[in-house]
Protein backbone atom coordinates (compact mmCIF):
# COMPACT_ATOMS: atom_id res chain seq x y z
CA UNK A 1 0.00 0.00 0.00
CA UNK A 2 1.11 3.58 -0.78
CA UNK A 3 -0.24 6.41 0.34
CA UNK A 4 0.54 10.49 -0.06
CA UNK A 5 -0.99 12.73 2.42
CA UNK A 6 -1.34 16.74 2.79
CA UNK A 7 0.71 17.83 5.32
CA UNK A 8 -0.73 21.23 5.82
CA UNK A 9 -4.25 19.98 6.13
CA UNK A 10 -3.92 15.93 7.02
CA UNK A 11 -6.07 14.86 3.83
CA UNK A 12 -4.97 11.93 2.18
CA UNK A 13 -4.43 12.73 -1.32
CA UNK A 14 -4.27 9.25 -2.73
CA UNK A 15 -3.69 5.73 -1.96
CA UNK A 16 -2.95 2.76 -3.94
CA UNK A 17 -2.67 -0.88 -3.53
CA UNK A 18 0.12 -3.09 -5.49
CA UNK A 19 0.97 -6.77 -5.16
CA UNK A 20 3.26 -7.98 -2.27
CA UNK A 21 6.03 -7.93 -4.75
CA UNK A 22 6.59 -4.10 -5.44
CA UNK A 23 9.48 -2.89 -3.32
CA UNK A 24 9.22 0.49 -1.71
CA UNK A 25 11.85 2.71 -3.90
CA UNK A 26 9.85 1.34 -7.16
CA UNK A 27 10.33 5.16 -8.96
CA UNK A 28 7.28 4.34 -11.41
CA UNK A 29 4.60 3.56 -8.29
CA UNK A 30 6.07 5.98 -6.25
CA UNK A 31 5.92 8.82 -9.14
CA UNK A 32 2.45 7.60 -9.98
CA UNK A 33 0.98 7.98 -6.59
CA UNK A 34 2.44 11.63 -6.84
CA UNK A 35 1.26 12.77 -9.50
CA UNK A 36 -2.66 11.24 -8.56
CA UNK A 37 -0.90 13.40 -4.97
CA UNK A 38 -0.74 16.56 -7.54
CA UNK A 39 -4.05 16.47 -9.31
CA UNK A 40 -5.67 16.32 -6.47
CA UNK A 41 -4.44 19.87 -5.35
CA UNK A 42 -5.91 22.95 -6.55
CA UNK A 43 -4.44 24.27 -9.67
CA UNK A 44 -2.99 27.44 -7.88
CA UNK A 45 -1.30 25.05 -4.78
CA UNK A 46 0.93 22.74 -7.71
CA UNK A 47 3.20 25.67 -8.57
CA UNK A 48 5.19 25.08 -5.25
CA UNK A 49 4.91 21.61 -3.26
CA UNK A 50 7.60 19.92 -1.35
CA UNK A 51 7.48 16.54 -1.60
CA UNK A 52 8.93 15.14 1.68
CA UNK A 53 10.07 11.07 1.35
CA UNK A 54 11.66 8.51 3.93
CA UNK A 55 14.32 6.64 2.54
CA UNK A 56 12.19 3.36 1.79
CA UNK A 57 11.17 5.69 -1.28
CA UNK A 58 14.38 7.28 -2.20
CA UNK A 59 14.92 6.69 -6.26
CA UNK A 60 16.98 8.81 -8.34
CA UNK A 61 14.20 8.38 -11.14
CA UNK A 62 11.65 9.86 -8.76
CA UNK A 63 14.24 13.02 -7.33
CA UNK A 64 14.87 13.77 -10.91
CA UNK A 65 11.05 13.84 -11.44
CA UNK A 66 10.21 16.31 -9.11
CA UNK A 67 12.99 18.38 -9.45
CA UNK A 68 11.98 18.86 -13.17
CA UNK A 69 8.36 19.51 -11.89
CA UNK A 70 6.95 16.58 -13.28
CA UNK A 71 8.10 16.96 -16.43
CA UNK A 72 6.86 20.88 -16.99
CA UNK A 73 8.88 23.65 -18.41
CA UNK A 74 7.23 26.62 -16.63
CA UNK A 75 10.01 28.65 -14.60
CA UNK A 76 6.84 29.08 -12.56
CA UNK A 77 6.73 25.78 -11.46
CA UNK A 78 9.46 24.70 -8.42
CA UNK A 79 9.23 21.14 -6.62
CA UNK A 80 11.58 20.36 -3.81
CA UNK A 81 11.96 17.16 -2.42
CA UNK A 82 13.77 16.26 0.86
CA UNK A 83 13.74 12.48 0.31
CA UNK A 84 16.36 10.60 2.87
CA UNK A 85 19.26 9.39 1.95
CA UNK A 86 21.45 6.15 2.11
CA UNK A 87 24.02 6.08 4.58
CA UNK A 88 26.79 4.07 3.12
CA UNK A 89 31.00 3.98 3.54
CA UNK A 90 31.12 7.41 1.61
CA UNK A 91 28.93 9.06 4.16
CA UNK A 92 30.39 7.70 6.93
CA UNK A 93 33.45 8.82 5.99
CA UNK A 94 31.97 12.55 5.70
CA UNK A 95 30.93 12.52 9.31
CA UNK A 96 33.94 11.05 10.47
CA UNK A 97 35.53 14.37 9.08
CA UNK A 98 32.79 16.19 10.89
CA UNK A 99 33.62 14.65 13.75
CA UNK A 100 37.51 15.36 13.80
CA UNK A 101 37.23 19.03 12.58
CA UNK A 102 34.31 20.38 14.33
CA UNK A 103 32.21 20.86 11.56
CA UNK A 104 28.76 19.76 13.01
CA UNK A 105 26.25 22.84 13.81
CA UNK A 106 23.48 23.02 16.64
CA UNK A 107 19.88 21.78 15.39
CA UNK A 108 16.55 23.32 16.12
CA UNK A 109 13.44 22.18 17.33
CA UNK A 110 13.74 22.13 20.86
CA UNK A 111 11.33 21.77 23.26
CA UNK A 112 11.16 25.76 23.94
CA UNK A 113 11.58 26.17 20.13
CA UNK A 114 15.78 26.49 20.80
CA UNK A 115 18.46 24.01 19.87
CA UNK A 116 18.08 20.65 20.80
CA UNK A 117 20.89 19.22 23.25
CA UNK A 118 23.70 17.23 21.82
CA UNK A 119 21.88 16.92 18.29
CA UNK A 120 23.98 18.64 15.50
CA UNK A 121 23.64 18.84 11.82
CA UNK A 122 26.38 19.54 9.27
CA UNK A 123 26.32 19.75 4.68
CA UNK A 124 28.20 17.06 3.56
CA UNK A 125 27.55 17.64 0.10
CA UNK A 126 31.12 18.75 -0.47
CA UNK A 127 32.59 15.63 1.25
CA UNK A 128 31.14 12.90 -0.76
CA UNK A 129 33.47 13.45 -3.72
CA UNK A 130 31.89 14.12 -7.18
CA UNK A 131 27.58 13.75 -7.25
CA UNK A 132 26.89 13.62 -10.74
CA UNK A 133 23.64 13.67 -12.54
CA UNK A 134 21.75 15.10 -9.89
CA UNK A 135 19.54 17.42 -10.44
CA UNK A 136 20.57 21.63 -9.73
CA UNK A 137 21.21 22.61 -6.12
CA UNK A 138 21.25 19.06 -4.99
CA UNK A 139 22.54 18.70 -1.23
CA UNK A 140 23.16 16.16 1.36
CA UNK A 141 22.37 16.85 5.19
CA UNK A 142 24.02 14.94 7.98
CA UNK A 143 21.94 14.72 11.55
CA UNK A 144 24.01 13.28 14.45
CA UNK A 145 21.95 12.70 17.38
CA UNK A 146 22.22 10.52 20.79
CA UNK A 147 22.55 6.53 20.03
CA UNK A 148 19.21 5.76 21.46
CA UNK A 149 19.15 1.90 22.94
CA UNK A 150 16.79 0.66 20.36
CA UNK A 151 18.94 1.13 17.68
CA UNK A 152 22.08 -0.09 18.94
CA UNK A 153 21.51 -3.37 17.31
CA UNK A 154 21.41 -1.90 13.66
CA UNK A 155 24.31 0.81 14.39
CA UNK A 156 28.00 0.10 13.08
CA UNK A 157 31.07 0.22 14.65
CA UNK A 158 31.46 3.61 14.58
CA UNK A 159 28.46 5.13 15.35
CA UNK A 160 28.86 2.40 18.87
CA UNK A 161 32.26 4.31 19.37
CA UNK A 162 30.84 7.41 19.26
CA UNK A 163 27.81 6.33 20.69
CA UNK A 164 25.45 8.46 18.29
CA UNK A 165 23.32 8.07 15.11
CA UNK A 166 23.72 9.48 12.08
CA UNK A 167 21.43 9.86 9.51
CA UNK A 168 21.07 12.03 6.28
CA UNK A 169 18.79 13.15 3.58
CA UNK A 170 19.21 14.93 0.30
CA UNK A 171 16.89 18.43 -0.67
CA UNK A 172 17.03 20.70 -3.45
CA UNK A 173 16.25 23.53 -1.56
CA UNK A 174 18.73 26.26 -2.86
CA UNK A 175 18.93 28.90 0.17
CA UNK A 176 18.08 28.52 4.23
CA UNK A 177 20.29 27.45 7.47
CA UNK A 178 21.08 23.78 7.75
CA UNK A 179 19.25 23.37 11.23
CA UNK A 180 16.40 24.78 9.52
CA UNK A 181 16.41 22.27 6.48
CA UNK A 182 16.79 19.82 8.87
CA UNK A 183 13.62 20.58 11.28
CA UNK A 184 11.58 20.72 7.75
CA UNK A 185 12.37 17.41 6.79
CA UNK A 186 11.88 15.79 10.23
CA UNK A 187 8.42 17.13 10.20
CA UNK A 188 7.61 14.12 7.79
CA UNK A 189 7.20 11.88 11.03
CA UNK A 190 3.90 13.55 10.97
CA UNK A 191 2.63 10.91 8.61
CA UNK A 192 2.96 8.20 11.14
CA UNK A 193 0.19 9.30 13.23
CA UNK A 194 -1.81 10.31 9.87
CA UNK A 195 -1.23 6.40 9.06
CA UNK A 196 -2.17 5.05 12.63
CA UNK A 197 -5.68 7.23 12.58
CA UNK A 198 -6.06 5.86 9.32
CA UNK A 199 -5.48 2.36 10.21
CA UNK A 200 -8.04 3.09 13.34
CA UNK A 201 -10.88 3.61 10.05
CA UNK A 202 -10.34 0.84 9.00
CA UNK A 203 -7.40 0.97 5.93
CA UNK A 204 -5.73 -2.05 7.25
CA UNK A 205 -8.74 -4.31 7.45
CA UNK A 206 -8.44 -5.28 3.70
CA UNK A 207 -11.33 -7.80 3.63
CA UNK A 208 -10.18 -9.74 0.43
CA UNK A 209 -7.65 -11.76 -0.75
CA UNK A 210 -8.88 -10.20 -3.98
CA UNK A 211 -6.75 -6.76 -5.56
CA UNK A 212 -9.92 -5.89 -6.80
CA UNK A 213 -12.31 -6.01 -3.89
CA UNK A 214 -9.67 -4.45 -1.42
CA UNK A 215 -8.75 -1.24 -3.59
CA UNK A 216 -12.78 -0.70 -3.70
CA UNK A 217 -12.20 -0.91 0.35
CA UNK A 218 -9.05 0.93 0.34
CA UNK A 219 -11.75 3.83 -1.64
CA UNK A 220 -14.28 3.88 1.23
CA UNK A 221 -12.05 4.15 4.20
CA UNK A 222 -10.14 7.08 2.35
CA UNK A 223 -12.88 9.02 1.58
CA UNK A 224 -14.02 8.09 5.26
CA UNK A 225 -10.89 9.06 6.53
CA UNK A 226 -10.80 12.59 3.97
CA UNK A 227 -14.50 13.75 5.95
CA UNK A 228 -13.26 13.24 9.30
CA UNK A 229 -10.01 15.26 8.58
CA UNK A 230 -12.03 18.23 7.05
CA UNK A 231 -14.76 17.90 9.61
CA UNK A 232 -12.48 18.13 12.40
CA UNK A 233 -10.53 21.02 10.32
CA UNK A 234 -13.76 22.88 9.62
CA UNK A 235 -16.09 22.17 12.86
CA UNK A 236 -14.31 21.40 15.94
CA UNK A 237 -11.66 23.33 17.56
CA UNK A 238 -9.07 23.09 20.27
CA UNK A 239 -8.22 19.32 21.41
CA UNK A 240 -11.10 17.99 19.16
CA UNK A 241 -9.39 19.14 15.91
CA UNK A 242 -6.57 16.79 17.12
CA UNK A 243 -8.85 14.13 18.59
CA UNK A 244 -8.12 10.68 17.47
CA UNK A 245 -10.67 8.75 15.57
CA UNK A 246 -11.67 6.78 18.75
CA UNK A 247 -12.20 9.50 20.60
CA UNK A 248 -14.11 11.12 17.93
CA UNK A 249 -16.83 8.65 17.86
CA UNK A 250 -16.83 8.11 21.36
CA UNK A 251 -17.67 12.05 21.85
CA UNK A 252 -20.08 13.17 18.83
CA UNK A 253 -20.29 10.34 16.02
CA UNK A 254 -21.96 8.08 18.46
CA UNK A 255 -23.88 9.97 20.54
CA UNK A 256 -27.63 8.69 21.31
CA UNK A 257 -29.16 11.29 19.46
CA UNK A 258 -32.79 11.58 17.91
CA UNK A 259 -33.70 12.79 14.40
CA UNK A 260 -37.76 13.77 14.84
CA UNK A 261 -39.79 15.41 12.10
CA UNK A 262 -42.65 17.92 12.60
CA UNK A 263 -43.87 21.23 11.31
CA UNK A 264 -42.28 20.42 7.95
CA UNK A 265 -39.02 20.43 9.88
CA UNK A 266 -36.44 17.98 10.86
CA UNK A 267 -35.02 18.40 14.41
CA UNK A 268 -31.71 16.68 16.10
CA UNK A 269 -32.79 16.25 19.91
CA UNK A 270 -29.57 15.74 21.90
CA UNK A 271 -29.48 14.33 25.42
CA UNK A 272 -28.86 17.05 27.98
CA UNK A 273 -26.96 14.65 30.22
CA UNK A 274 -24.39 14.31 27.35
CA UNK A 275 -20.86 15.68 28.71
CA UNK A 276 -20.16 17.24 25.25
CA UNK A 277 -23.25 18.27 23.83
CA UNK A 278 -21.47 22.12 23.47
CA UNK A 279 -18.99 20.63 21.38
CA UNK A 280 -21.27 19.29 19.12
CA UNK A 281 -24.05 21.91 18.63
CA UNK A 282 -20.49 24.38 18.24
CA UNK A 283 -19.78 22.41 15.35
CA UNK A 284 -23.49 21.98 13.43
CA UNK A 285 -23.02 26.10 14.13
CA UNK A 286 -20.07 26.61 12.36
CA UNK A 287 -20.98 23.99 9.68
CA UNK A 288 -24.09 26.04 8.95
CA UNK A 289 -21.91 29.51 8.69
CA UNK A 290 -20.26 28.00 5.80
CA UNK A 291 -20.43 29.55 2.38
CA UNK A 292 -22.29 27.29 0.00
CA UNK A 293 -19.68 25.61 -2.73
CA UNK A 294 -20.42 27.36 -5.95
């Protein structure tokens, strides 16, 4: 399964299924899903879109892809991607020289929006030798951070010694501090919780053995998953806009409600004893004060 969601506003943009066979860095699923990602944007949002990738995705197919903008020749037009990158001998090797000449930098995103304690970043783009065919601008970031116990058993040698973690990823992004580029790119973990609500509506209960009968599934839950994300964006407000599905239907979808007609009127009767009855007569308000879609 491969899905693309909106960052800014937590919609899932698309969502495909593929046998068990496709690997993760296939370039042509992974630029198909973006572009059905694209088209679902409004025509004035696909000028400028960064396109933000873990490294189970990286391809050099898809990095030149959006770098060229999928394909367009409008100067108006500028992807970035910040897609992670391998860490192999070559990059090691970079840090190591990071490491011996002080070349590491603080990074952001602390808890009191400062630097964050013994995490540094550092370029690295002019260590690795020669990077050809890559597209303009292209640059590699190195993150060093604490060796956290759980992944001691995947670190090498070195990174034991030194008893940190590196990692690194690769953006296009032309101008902009290091720690900042950095921060941006992190902010893809956002997804994970995006994929766990999803999973809580049902996307991972693929009913079939059939391709067939689970994309039709995979359809419902999305567009399931698409009206609670806008409802919560466009009704609710402080902890409910962040409310996890679960709580969501334990506080207004399932409420023991009445619908009653009378006086050529439909009425909603909601129990008075209900602990958030505010919340949800706040959010039929606010529904109603939206402009109708012309």
């Amino acid at each position: 399964m491969f899905v693309a969601t909106c960052d800014n506003a937590g919609e899932q943009l698309a969502a495909t299924l593929h046998p068990g066979n496709v690997s993760a860095n296939d370039a042509e699923v992974n630029i198909d899903i973006l572009t059905r990602a694209v088209a679902q944007l409004p025509w004035w949002r696909r000028q400028k879109i960064l396109f933000r990738v873990d490294g189970a995705g990286f391809s050099h197919q898809m990095i030149d892809w959006i770098a060229s903008a999928g394909g367009r020749q409008s100067p108006t037009f500028r992807w970035e991607y910040s897609v992670g990158w391998a860490f192999t001998a070559r990059e090691q090797a970079a840090v190591e020289i990071c490491d011996q000449q002080g070349l590491w930098q603080p990074a952001g995103g602390g808890p009191d929006g400062g630097v964050r304690e013994r995490v540094f970043v550092a370029d690295i783009t002019a260590l690795l030798g020669d990077l050809p065919g890559w597209p303009p601008h292209h640059r590699v970031i190195a993150r060093k951070e604490p060796l956290h116990p759980r992944y001691v058993k995947d670190a090498s040698a070195y990174e034991i010694e030194q008893e940190a973690r590196y990692q690194t990823f690769a953006t296009n992004h032309r101008r902009g501090q290091i720690a900042h580029l950095d921060g941006r790119h992190r902010k893809h973990a956002r997804v994970e919780p995006r994929i766990r609500e999803q999973k809580a509506s049902g996307i991972g209960l693929l009913p079939s053995r059939e391709l067939n009968v689970n994309a039709a599934w995979l359809t419902a839950t999305t567009l399931a998953a698409d009206l609670r994300c806008w409802f919560q964006l466009l009704a609710l407000d402080g902890e409910m806009a962040r409310a996890t599905p679960k709580t969501l239907r334990y506080r207004v979808l399932h409420v023991p409600a009445r619908l009653v007609r009378g006086q050529r009127k439909r009425r909603l009767k909601l129990p008075d004893t209900w602990p958030w009855v505010d919340i949800i007569i706040r959010a039929f308000r606010r529904i109603l004060a939206l402009p109708h879609p012309t």
